[in-house]
N, C-alpha and C. Protein backbone atom coordinates (compact mmCIF):
# COMPACT_ATOMS: atom_id res chain seq x y z
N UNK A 1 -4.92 -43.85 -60.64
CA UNK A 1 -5.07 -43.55 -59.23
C UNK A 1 -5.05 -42.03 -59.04
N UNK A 2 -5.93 -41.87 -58.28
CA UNK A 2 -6.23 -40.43 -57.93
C UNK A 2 -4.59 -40.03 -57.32
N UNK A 3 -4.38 -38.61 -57.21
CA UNK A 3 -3.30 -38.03 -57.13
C UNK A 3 -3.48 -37.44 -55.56
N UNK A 4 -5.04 -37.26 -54.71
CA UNK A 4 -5.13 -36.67 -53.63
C UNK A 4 -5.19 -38.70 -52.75
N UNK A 5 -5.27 -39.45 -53.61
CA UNK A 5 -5.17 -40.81 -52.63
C UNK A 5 -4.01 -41.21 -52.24
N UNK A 6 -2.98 -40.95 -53.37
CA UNK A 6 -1.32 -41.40 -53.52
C UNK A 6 -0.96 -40.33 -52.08
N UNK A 7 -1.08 -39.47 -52.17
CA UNK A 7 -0.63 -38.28 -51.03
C UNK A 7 -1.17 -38.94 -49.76
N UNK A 8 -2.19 -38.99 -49.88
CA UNK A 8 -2.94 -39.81 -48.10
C UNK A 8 -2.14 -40.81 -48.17
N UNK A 9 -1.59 -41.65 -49.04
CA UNK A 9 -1.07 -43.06 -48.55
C UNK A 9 -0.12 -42.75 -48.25
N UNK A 10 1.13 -41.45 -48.94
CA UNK A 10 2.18 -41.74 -48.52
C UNK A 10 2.16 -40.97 -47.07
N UNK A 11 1.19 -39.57 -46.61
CA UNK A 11 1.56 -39.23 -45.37
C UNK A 11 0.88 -40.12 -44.41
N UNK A 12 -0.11 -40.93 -44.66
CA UNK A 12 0.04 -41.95 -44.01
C UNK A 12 1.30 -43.30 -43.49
N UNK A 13 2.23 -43.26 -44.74
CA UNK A 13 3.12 -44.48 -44.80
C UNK A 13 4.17 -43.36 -43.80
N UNK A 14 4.20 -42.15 -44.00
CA UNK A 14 5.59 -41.54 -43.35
C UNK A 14 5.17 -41.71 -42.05
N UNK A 15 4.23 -41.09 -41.66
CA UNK A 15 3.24 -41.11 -40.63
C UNK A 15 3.64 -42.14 -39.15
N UNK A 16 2.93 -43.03 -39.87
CA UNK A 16 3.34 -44.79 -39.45
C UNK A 16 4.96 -44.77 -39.16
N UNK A 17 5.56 -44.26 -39.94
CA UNK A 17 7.02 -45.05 -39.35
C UNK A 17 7.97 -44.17 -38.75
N UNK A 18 7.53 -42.56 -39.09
CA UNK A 18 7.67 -41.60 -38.01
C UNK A 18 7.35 -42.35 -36.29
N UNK A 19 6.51 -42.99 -36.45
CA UNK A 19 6.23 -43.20 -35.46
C UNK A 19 6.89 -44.53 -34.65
N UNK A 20 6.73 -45.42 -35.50
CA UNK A 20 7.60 -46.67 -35.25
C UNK A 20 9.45 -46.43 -34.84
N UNK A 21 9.77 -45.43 -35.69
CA UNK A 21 11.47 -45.05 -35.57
C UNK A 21 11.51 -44.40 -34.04
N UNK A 22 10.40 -43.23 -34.10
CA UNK A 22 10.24 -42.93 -32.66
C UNK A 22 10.35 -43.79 -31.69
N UNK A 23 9.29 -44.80 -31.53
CA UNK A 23 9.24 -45.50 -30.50
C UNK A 23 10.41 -46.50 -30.33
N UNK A 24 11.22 -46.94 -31.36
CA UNK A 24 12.50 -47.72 -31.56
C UNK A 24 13.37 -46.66 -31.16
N UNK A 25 13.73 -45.80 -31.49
CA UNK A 25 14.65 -44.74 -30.41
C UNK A 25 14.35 -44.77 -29.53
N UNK A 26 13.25 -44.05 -29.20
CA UNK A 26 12.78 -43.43 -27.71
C UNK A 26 12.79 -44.89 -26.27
N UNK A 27 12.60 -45.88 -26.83
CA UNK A 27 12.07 -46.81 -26.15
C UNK A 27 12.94 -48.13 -26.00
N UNK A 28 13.35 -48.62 -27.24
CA UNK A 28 14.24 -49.70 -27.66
C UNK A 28 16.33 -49.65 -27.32
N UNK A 29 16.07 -48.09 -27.36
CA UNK A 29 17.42 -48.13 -27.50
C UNK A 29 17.83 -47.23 -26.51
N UNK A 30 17.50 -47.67 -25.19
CA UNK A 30 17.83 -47.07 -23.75
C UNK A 30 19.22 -47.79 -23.52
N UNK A 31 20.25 -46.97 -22.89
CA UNK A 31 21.08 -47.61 -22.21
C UNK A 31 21.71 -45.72 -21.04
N UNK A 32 22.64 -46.91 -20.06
CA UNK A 32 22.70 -45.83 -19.40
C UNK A 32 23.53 -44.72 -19.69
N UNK A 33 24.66 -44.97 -20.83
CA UNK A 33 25.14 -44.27 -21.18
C UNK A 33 24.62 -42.90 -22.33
N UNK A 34 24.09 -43.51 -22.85
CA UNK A 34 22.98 -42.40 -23.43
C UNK A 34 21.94 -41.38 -22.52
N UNK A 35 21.79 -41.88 -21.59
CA UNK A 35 20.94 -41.34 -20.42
C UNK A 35 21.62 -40.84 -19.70
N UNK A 36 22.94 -40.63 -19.30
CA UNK A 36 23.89 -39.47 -19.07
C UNK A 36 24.72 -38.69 -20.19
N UNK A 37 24.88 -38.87 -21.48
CA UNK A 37 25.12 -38.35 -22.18
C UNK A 37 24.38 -36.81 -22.70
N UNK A 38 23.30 -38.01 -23.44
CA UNK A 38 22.16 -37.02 -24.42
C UNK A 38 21.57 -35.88 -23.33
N UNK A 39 21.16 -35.82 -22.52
CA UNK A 39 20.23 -34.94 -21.92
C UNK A 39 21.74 -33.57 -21.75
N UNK A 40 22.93 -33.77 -21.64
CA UNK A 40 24.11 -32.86 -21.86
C UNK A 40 23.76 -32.46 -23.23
N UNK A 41 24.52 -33.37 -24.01
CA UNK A 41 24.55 -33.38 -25.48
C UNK A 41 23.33 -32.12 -26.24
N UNK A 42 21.99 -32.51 -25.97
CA UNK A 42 21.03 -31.70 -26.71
C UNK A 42 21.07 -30.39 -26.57
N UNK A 43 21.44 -29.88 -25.25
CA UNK A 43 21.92 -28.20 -25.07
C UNK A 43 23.18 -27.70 -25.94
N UNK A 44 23.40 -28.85 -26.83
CA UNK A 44 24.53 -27.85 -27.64
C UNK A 44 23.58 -27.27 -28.62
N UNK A 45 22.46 -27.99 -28.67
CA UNK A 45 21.66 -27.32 -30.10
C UNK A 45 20.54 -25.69 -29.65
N UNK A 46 21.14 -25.43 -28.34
CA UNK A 46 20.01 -24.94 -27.62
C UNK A 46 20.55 -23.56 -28.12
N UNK A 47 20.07 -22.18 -28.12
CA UNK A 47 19.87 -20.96 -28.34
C UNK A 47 21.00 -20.48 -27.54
N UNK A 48 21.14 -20.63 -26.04
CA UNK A 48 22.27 -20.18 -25.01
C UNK A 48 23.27 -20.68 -25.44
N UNK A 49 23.96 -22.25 -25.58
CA UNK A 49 24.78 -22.71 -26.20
C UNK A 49 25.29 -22.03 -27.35
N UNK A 50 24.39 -22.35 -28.76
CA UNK A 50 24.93 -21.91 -30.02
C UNK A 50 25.27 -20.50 -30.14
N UNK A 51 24.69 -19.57 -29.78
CA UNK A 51 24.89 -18.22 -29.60
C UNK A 51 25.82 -17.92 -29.20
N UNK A 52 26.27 -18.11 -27.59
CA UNK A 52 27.27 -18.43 -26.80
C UNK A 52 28.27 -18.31 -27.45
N UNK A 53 28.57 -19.51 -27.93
CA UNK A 53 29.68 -20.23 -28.67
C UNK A 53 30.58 -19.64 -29.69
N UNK A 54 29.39 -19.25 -30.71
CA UNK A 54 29.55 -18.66 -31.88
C UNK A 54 29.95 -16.81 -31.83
N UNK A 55 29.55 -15.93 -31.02
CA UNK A 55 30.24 -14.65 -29.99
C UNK A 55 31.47 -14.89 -29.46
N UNK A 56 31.85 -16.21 -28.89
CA UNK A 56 33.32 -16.20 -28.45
C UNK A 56 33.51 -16.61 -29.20
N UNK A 57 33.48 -17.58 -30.38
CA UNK A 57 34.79 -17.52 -31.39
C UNK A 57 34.37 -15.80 -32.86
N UNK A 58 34.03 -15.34 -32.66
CA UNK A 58 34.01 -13.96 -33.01
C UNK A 58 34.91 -13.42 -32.36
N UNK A 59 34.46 -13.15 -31.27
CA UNK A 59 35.35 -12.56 -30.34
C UNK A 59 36.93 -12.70 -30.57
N UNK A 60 37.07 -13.82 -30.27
CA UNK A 60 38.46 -14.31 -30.03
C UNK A 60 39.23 -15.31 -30.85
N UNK A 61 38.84 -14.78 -31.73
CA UNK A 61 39.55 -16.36 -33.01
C UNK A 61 40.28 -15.41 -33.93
N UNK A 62 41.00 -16.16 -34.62
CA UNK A 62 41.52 -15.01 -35.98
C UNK A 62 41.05 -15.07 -37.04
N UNK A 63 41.19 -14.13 -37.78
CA UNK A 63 40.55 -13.97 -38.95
C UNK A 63 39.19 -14.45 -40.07
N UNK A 64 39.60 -15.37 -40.17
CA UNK A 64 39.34 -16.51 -41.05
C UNK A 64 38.01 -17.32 -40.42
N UNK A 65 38.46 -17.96 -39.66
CA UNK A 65 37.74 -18.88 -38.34
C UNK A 65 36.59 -17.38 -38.06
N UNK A 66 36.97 -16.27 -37.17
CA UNK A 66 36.37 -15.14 -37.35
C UNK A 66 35.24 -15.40 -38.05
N UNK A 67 35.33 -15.01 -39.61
CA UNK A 67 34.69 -14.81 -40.77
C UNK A 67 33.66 -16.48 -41.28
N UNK A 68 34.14 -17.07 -40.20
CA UNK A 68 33.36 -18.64 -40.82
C UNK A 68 32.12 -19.04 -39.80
N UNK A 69 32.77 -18.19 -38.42
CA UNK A 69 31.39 -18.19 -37.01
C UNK A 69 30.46 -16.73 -37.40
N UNK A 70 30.89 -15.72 -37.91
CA UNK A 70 29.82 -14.80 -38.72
C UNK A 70 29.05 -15.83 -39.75
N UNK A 71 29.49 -16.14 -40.55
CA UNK A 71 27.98 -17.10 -41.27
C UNK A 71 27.39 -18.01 -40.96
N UNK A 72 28.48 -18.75 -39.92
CA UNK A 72 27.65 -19.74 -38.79
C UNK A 72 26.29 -18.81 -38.01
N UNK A 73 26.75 -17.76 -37.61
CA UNK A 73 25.92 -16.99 -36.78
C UNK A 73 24.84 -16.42 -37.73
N UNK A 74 24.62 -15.45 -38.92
CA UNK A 74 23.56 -15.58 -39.78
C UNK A 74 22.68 -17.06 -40.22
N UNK A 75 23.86 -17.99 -40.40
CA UNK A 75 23.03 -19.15 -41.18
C UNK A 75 22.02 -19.87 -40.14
N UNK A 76 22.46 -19.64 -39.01
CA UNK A 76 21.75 -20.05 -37.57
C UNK A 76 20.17 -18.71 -37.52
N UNK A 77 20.51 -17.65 -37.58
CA UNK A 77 19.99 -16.79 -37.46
C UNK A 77 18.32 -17.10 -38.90
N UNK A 78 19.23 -17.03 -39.63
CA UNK A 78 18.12 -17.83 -41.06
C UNK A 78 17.17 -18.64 -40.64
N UNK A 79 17.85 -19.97 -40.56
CA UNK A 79 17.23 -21.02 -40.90
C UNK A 79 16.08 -20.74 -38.94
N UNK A 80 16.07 -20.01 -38.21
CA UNK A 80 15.86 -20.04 -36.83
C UNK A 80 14.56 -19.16 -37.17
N UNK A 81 14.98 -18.30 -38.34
CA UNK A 81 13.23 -17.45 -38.58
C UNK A 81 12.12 -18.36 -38.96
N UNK A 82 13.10 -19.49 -40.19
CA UNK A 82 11.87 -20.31 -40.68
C UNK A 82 11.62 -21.11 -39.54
N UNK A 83 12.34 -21.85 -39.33
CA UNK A 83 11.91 -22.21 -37.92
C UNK A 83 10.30 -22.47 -37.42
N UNK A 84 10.94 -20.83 -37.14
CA UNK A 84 9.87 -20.05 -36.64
C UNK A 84 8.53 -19.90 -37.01
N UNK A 85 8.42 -19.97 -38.43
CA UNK A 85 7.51 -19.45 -38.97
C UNK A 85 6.51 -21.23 -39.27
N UNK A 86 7.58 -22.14 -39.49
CA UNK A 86 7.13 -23.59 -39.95
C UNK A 86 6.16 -23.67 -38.89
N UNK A 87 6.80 -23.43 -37.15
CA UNK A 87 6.59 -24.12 -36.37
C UNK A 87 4.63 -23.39 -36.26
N UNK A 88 4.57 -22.11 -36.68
CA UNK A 88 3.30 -21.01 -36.50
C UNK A 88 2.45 -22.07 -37.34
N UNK A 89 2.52 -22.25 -38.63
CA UNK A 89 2.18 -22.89 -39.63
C UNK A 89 1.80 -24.65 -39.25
N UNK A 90 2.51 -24.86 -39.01
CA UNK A 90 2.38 -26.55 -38.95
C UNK A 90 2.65 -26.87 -37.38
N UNK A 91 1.28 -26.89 -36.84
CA UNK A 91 1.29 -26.96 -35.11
C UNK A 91 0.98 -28.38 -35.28
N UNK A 92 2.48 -29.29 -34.41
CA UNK A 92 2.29 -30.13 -35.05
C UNK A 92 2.85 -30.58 -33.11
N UNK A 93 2.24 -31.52 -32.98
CA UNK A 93 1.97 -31.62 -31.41
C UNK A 93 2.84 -32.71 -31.19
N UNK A 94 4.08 -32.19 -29.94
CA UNK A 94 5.41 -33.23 -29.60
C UNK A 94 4.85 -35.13 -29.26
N UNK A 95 5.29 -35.58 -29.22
CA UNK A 95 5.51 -36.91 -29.37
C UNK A 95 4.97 -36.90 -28.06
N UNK A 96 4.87 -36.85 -26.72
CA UNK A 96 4.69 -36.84 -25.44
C UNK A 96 3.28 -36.65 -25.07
N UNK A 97 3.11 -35.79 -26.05
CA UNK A 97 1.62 -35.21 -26.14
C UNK A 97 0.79 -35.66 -27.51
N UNK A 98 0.85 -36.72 -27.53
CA UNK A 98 0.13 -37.30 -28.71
C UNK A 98 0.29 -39.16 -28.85
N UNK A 99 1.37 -39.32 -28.27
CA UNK A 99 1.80 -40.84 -27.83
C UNK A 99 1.32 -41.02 -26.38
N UNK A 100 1.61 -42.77 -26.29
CA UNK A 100 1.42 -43.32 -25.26
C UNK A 100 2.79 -43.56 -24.85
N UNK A 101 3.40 -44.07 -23.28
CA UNK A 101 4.66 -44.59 -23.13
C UNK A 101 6.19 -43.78 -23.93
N UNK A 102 5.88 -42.73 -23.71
CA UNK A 102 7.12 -42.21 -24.33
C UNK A 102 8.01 -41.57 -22.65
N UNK A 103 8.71 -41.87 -23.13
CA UNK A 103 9.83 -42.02 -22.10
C UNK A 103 10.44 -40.25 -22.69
N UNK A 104 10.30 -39.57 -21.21
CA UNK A 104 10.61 -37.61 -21.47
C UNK A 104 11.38 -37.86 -20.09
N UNK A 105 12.68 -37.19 -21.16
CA UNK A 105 13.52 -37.38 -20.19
C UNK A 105 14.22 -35.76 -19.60
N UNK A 106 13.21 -35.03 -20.32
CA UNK A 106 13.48 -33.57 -19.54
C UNK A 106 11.71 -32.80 -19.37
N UNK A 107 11.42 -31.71 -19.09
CA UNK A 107 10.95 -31.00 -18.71
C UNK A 107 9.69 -30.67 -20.09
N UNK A 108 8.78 -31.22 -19.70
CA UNK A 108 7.65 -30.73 -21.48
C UNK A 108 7.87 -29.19 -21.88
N UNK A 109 8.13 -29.15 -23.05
CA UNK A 109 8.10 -27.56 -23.80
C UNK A 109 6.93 -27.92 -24.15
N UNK A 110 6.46 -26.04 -24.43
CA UNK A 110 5.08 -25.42 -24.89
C UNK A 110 5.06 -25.36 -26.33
N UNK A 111 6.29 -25.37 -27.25
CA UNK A 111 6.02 -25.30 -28.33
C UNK A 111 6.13 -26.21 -29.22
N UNK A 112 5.64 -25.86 -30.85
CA UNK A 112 5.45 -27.08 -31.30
C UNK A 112 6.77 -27.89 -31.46
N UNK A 113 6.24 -29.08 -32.43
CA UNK A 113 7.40 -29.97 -32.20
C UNK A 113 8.24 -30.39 -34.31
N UNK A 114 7.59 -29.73 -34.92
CA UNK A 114 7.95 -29.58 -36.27
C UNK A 114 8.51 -28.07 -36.59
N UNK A 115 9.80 -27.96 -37.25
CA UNK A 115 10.90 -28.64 -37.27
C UNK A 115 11.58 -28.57 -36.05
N UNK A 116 12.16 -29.64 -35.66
CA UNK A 116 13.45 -29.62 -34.46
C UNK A 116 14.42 -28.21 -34.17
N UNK A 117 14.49 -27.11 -33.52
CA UNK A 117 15.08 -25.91 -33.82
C UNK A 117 16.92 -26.33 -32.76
N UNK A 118 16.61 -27.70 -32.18
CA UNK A 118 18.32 -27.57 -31.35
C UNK A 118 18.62 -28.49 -32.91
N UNK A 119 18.42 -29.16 -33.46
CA UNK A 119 19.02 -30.00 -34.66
C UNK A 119 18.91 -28.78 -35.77
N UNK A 120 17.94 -28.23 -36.70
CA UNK A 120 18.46 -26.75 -37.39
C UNK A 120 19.58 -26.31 -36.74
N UNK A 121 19.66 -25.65 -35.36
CA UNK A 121 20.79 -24.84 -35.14
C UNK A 121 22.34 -25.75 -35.11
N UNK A 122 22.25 -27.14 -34.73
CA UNK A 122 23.56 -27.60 -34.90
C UNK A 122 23.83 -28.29 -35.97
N UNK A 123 22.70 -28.66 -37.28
CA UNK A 123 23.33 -28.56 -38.90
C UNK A 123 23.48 -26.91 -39.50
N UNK A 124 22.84 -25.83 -38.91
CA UNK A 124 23.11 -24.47 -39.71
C UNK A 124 24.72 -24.27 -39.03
N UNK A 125 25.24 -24.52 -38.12
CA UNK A 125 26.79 -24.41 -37.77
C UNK A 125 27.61 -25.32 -38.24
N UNK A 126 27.37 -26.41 -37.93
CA UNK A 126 28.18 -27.54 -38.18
C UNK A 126 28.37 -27.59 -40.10
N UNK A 127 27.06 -27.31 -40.47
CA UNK A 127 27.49 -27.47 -42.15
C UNK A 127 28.34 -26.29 -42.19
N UNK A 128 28.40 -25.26 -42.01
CA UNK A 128 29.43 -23.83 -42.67
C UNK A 128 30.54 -24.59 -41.98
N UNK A 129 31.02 -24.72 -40.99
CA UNK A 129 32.15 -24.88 -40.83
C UNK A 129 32.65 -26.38 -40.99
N UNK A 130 31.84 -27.03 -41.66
CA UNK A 130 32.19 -28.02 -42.60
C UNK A 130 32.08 -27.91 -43.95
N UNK A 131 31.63 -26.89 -44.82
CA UNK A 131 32.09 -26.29 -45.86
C UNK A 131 33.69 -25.58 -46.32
N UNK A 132 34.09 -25.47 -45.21
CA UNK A 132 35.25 -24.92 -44.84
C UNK A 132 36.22 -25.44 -44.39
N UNK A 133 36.04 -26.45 -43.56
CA UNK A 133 37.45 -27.65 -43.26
C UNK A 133 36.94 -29.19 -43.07
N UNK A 134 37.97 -29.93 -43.66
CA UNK A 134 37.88 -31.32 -43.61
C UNK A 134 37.64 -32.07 -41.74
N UNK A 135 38.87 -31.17 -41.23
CA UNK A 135 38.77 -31.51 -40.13
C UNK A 135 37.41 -31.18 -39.15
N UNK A 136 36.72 -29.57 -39.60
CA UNK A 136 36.01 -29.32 -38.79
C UNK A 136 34.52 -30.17 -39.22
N UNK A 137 34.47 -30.89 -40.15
CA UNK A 137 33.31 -31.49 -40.29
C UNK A 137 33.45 -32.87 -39.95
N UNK A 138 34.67 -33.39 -39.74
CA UNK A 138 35.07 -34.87 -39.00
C UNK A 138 34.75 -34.53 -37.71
N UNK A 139 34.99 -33.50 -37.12
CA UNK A 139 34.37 -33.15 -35.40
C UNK A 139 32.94 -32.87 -35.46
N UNK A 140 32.39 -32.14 -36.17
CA UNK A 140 30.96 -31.21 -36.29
C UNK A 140 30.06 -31.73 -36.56
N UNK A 141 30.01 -32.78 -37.75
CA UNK A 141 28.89 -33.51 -38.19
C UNK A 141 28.54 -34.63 -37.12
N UNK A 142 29.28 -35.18 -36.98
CA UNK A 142 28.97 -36.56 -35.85
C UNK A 142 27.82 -35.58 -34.37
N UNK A 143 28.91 -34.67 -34.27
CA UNK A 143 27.73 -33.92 -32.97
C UNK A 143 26.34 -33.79 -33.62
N UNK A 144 26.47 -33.10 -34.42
CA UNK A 144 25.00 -32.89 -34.81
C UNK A 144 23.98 -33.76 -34.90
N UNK A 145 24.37 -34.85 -35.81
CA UNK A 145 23.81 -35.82 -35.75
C UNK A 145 23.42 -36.31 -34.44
N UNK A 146 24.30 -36.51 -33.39
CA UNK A 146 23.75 -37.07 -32.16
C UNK A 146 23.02 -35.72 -31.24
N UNK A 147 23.06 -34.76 -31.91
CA UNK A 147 22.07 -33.73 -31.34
C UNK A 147 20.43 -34.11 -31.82
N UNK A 148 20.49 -34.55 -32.94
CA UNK A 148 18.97 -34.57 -33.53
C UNK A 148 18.85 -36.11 -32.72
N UNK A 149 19.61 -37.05 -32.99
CA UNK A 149 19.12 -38.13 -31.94
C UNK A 149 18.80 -38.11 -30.69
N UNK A 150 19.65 -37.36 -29.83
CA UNK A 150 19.15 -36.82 -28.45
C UNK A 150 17.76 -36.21 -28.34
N UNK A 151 17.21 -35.87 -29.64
CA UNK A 151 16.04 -35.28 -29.77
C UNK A 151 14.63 -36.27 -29.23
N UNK A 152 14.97 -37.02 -30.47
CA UNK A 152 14.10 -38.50 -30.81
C UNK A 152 14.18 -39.69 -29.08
N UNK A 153 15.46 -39.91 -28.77
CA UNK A 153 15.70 -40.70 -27.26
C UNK A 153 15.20 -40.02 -25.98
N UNK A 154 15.50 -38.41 -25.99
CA UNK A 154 14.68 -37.84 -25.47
C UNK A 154 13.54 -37.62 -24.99
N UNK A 155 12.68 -37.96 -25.94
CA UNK A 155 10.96 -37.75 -25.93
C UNK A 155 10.13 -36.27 -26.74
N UNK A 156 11.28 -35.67 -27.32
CA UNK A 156 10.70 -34.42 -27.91
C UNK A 156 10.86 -34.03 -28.99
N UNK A 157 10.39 -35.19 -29.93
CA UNK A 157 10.78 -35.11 -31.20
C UNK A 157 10.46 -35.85 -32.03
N UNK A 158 10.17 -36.46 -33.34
CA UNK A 158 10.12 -37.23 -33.99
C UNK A 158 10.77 -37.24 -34.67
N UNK A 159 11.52 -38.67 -35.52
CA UNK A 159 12.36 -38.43 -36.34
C UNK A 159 11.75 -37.18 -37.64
N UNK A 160 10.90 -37.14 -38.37
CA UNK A 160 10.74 -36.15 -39.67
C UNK A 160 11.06 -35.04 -38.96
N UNK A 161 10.69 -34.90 -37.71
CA UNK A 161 11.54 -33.56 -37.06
C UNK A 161 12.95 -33.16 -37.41
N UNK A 162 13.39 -33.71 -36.93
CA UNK A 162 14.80 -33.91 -36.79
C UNK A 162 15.60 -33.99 -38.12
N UNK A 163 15.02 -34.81 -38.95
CA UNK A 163 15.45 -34.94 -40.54
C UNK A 163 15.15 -33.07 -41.22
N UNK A 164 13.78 -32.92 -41.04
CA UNK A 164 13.38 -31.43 -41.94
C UNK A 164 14.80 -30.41 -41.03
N UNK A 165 14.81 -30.59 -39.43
CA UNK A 165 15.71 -29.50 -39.05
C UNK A 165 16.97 -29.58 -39.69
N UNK A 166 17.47 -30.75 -40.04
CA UNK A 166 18.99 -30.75 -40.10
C UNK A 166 18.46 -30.60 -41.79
N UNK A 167 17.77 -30.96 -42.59
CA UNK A 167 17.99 -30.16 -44.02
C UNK A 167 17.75 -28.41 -43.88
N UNK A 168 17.10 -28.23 -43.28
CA UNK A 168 16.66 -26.72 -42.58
C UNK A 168 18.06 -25.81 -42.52
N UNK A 169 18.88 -26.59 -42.06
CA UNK A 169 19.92 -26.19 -41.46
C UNK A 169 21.08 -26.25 -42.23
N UNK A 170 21.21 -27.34 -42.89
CA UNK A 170 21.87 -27.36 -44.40
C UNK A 170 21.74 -26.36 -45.04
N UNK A 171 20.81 -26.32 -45.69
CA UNK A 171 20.38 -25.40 -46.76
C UNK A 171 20.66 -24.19 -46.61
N UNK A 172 19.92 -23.44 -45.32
CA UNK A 172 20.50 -22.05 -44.80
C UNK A 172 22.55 -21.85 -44.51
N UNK A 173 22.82 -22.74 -44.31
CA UNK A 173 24.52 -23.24 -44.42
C UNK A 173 25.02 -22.53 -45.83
N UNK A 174 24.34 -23.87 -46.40
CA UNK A 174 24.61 -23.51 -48.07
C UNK A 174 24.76 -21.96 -48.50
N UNK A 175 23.36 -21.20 -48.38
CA UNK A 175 22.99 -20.28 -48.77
C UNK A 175 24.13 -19.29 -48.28
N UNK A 176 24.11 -19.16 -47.25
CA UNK A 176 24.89 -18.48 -46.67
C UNK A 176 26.67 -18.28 -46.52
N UNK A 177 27.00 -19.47 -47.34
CA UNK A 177 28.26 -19.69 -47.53
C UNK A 177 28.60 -19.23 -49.11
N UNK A 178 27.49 -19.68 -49.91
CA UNK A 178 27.71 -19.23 -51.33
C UNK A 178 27.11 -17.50 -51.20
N UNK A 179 26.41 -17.27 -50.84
CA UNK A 179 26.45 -15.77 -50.83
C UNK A 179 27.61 -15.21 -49.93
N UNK A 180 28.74 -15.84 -49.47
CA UNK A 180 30.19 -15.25 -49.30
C UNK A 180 30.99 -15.42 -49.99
N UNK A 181 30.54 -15.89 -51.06
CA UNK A 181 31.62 -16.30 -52.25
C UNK A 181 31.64 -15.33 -53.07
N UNK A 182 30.31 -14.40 -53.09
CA UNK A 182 29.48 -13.62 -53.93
C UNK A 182 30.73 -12.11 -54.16
């Protein structure tokens, strides 16, 4: 078997169920509590939020904690260029604007929709300071996670979104934690 057919089948097979998971979030799994939740919830992954956040505990934390929202704040800063650069590269058109029946439960953005940049920014925080404490990743990870889902229930997102941001966001974590070890 050709090696350029295996590739069409599988971004076809991701394709397909990118799309199916979508519409099973977005559509299947309405309730009202999610519909006052999530539309809160997703502004933690937002630029004003994380920034925010991460300046006052600089600001005002001691030491340590200090020194763990500085690589939160680079590793955010990182993974937010590629981001950037994925999103130039791979114009990859939101779920709203390419589906039928998708349920948008905020305001259409102009930009693209590969990788998720509120799910990057709340795995590039949430992993460092879950590299760092047991406790802070029993609080941190669960948000995140329901940040990239707020994505998908939302209407502005697809799951491979949401999956590439939060490895996006890992990784730059990683990086950035072992080059403080350095």
């Amino acid at each position: 078997m050709n090696g350029g057919i295996v590739m069409n089948r599988l971004v076809t097979w991701i394709t397909t169920n990118d799309t199916h998971i979508f519409h099973f979030v977005n559509q299947q799994l309405r309730c009202r509590i999610f519909d006052f939740l999530l539309p809160k919830l997703t502004h933690m992954g937002g630029a004003t939020f994380t920034i925010t956040s991460l300046f006052i505990i600089i600001f005002f934390s001691e030491s340590l904690i200090r020194y763990w929202a500085i690589e939160a704040l680079l590793s955010l800063a990182l993974s937010h260029v590629i981001v950037h650069l994925i999103k130039k590269v791979y114009c990859r058109k939101r779920p709203y604007d390419k589906l039928t029946g998708v349920n948008l439960s905020s305001n259409p953005l102009k930009d693209y929709s590969f990788p998720s940049g509120h799910t990057t920014a709340a795995f590039s925080i949430a992993i460092v300071f879950s590299l760092h404490s047991l406790l802070l990743a029993i609080i941190l990870l669960p948000i995140a996670l329901m940040i990239g889902f707020s994505r998908m229930y939302l209407g502005l997102h697809y799951p491979t979104d949401c999956i590439i941001g939060a490895l996006l966001g890992t990784i730059s974590s990683i990086i950035l934690v072992w080059l403080g070890l350095l």
